[in-house]
Each structure stands twice: as C-alpha cells, then as structure tokens.
C-alpha atoms as a PDB file:
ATOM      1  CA  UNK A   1     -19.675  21.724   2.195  1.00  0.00           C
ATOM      2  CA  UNK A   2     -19.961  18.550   0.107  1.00  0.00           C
ATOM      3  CA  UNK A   3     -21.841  20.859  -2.604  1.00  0.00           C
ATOM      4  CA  UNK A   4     -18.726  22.763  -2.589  1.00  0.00           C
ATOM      5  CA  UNK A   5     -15.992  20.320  -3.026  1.00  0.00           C
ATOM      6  CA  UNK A   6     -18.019  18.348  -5.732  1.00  0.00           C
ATOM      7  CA  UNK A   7     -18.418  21.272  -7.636  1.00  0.00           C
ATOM      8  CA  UNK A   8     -14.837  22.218  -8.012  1.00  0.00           C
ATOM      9  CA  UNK A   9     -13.810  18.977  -8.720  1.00  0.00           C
ATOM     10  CA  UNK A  10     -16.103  18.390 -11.592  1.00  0.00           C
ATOM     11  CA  UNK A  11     -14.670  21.532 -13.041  1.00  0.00           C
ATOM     12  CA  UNK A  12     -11.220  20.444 -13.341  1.00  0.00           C
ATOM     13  CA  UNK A  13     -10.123  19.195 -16.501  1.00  0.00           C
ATOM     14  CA  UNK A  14      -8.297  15.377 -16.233  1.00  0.00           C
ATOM     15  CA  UNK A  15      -9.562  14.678 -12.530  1.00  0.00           C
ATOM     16  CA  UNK A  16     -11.380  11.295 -13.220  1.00  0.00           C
ATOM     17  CA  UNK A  17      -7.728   9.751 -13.798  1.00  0.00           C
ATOM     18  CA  UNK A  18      -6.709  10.830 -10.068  1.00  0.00           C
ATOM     19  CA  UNK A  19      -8.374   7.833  -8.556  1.00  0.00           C
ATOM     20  CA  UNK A  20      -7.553   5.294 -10.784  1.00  0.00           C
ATOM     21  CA  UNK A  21      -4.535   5.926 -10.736  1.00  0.00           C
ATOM     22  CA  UNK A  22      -4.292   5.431  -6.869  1.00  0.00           C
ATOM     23  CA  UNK A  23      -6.416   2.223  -6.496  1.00  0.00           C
ATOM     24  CA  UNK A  24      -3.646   0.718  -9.274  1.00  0.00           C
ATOM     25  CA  UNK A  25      -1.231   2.220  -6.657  1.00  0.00           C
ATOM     26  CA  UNK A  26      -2.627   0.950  -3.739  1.00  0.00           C
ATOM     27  CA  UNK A  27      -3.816  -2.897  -5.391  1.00  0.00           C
ATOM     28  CA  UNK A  28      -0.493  -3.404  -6.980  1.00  0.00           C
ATOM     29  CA  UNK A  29       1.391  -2.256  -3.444  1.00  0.00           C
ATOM     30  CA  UNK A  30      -0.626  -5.358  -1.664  1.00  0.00           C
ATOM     31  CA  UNK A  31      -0.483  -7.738  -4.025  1.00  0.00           C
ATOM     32  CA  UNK A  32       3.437  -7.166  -4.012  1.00  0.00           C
ATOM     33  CA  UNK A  33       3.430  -7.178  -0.580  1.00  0.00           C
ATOM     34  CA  UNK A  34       1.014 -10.691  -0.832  1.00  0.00           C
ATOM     35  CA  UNK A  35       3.392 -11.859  -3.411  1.00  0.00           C
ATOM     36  CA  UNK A  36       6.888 -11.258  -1.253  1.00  0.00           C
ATOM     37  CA  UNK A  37       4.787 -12.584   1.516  1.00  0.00           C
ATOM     38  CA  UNK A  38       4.856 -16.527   0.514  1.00  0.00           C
ATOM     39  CA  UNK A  39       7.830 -16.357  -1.770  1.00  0.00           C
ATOM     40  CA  UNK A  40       9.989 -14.976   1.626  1.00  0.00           C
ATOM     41  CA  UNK A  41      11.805 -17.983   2.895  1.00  0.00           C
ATOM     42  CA  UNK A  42      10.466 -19.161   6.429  1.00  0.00           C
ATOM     43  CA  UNK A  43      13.700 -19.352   8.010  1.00  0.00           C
ATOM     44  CA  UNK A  44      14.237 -15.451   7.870  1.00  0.00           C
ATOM     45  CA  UNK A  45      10.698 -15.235   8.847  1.00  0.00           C
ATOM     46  CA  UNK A  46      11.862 -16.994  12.155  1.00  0.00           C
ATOM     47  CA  UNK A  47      15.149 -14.942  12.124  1.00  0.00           C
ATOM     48  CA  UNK A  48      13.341 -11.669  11.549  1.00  0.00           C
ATOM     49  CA  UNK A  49      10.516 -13.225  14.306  1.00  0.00           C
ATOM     50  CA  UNK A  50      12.727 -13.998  17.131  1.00  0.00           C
ATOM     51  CA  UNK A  51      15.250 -10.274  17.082  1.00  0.00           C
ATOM     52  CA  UNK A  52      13.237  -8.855  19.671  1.00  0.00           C
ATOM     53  CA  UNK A  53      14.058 -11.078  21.450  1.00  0.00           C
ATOM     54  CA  UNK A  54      17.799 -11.449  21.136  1.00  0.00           C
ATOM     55  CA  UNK A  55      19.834 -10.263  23.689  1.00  0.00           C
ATOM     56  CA  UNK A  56      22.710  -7.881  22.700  1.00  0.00           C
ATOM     57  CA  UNK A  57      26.754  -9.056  22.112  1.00  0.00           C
END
C-alpha cells in the first residue's frame, strides 16, 4: 500500500513544496502562539484563569 502511495506522489509535478510549506505553517503558528504567550499581560491571564469559576450576575 505504501508502494502505491509513494509512487503517485513522486509522479506529481510540484509536490516536494507541499511539506514545506506546512512545517513553515505549523513552526510559525507556535512560535506566534510562544510569542503572544509571554508578551500577554498576567493580569488577564488571572482574569481569563479564574471565569470558570465566576458565578453568574
């Protein structure tokens, strides 16, 4: 089954840019995330912490 896939993927034309393009994707989405991460101000970290928690008005 392998055989099978691999083969039809090596005969499409431009299919080596297919996974680059997603690890950029996916590296650039966490190191965003990373970035927002400890730039985000810790008191709406405790805000956004503590809503479960709330009780209703």
């Amino acid at each position: 089954m392998l055989k099978f896939i691999k083969h039809t993927m090596e005969t499409i034309d431009g299919i080596e840019i297919f996974p680059i393009i997603s690890f950029v994707i996916f590296f650039s989405f966490f190191v965003g995330l990373l970035i927002w991460v400890f730039r985000t101000d810790k008191s709406y970290i405790n805000y956004v912490e503590n809503l479960p928690l709330q009780e209703e008005k």
